[in-house]
Protein backbone atom coordinates (compact mmCIF):
# COMPACT_ATOMS: atom_id res chain seq x y z
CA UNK A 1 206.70 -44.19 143.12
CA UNK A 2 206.52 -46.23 146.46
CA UNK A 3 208.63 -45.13 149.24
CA UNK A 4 211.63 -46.97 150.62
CA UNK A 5 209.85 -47.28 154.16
CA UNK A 6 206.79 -48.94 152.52
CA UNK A 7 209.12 -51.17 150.74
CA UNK A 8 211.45 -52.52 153.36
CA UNK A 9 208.57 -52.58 155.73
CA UNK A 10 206.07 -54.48 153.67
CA UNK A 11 204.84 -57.29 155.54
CA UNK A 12 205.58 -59.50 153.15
CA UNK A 13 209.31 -58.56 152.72
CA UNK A 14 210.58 -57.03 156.27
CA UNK A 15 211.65 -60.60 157.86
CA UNK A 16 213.59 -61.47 155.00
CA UNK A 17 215.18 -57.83 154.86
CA UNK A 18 215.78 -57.74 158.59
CA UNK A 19 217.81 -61.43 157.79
CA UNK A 20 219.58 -60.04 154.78
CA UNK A 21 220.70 -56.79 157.31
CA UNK A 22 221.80 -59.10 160.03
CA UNK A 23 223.80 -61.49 157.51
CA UNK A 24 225.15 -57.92 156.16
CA UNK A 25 226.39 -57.16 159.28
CA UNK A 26 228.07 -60.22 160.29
CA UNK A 27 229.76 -60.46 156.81
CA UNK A 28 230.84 -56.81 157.43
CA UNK A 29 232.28 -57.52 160.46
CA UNK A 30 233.93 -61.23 159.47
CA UNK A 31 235.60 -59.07 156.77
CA UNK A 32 237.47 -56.59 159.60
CA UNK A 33 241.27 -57.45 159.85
CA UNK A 34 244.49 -55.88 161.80
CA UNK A 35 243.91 -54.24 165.32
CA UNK A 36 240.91 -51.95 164.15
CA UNK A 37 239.14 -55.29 162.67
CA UNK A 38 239.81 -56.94 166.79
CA UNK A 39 238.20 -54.11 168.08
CA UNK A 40 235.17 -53.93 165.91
CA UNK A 41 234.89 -58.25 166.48
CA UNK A 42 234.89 -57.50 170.44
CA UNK A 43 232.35 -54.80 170.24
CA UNK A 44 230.35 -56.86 167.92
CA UNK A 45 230.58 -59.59 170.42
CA UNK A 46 229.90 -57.49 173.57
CA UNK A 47 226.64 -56.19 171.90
CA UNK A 48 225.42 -59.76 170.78
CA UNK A 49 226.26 -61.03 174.28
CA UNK A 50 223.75 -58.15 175.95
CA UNK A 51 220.87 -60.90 175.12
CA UNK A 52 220.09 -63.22 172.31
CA UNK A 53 218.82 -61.67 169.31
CA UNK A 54 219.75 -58.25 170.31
CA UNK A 55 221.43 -56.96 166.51
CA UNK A 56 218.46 -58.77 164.98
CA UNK A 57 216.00 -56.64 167.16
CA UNK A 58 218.52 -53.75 166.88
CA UNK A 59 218.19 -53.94 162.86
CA UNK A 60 214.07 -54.22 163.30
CA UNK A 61 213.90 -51.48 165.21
CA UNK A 62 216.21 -49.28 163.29
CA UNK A 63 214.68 -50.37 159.63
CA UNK A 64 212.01 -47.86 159.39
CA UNK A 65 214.10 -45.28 160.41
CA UNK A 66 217.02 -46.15 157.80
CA UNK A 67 214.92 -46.72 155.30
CA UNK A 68 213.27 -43.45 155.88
CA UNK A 69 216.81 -41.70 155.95
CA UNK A 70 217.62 -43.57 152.90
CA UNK A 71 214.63 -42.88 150.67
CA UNK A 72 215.95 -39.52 149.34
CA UNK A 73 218.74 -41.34 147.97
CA UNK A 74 216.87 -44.44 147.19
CA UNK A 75 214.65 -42.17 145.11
CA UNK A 76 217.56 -39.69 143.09
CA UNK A 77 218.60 -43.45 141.85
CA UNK A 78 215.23 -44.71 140.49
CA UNK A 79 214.63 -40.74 139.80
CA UNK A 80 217.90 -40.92 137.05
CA UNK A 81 217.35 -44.42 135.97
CA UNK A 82 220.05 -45.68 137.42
CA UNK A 83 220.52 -49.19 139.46
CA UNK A 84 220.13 -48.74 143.04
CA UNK A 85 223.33 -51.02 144.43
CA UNK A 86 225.58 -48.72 141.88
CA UNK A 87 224.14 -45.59 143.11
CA UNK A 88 224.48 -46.66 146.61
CA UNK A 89 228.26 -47.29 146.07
CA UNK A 90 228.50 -44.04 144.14
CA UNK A 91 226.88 -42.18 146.90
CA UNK A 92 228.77 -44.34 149.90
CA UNK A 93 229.34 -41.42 151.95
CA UNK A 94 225.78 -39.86 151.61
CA UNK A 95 224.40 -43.41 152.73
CA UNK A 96 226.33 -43.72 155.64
CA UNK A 97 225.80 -40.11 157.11
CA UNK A 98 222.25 -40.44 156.72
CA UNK A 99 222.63 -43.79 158.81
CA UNK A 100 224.76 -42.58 161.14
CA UNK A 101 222.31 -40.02 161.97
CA UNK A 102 220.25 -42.39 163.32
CA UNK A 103 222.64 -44.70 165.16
CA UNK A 104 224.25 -41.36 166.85
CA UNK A 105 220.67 -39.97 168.26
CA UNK A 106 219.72 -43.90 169.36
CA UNK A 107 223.53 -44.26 171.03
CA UNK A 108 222.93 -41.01 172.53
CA UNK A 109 219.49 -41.97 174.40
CA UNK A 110 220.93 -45.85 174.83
CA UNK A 111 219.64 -47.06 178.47
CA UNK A 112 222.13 -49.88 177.92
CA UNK A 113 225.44 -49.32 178.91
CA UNK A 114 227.45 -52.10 177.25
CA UNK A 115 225.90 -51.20 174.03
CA UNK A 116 226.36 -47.74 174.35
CA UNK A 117 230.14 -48.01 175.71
CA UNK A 118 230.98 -50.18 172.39
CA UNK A 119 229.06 -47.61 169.98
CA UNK A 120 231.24 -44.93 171.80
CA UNK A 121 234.11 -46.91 170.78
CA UNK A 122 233.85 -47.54 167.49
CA UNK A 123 232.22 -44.15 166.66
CA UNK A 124 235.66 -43.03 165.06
CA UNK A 125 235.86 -45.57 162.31
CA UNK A 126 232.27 -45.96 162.23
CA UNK A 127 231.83 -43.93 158.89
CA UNK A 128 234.19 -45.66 156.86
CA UNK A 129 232.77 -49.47 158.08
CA UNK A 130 229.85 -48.29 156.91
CA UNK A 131 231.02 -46.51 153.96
CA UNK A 132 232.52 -50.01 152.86
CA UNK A 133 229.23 -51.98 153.80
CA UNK A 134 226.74 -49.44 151.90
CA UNK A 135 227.58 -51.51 148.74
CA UNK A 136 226.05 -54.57 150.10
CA UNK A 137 223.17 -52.94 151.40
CA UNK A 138 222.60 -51.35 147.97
CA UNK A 139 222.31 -54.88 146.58
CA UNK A 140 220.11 -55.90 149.47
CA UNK A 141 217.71 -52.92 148.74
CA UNK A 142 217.78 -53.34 144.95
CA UNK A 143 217.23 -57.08 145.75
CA UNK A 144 214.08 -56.11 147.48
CA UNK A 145 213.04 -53.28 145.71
CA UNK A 146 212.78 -54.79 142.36
């Protein structure tokens, strides 16, 4: 059974999955309301005014990694026959530990201090944003994952 990293990553599909992350995240964030929803809009804003194209470069270079975190779970879905976006959403807070992983270790080593000041900020309500965005990305991975 192919990988989630050789999926994602295919040449033929990582553009479009990159586009389908960055339209993810800007939904995710559209969706934020009351003073918790302001503060994750500014942050979002003060990382996407660092330089243009900085969450679409951000989401390149973090793909391999996530999709590599995500493969165990990617693979107990297709292992029990089950549909990928419904496991996702089944397994929300799996998903978003394994991601956060990643985005703690890169915040930690970040050479940017605007970026790393609003990742520091939002850390605290970081795992349930991305415990509500994990069933969106399970549609985006089923999507492209046949």
């Amino acid at each position: 059974m192919p990988t989630l990293p050789d999926i994602l990553t295919d040449d033929s599909k990582k553009q479009k999955v990159i586009s389908d992350c960055v339209e993810l995240i800007e939904a995710e964030v559209g969706d934020k309301g009351g003073i918790s929803g302001l503060a994750i809009k500014a942050g979002y804003k003060a990382v996407k005014g660092i330089k243009p194209g900085f969450v679409e470069g951000a989401v390149t270079d973090l793909l391999p990694e996530f999709a590599k975190a995500l493969d165990p779970i990617y693979q107990d879905a297709k292992t029990q026959g089950k549909s990928v976006a419904d496991f996702f959403s089944a397994n929300s807070t799996r998903c978003a530990d394994a991601l956060l992983t990643i985005t703690d270790g890169k915040a930690q080593r970040a050479k940017n201090a605007v970026a790393k000041g609003a990742y520091d900020k939002l850390r605290g309500s970081a795992k349930k944003n991305v415990e509500a965005a994990i069933p969106r990305l399970g549609r985006i991975i089923e999507k492209h994952a046949g």
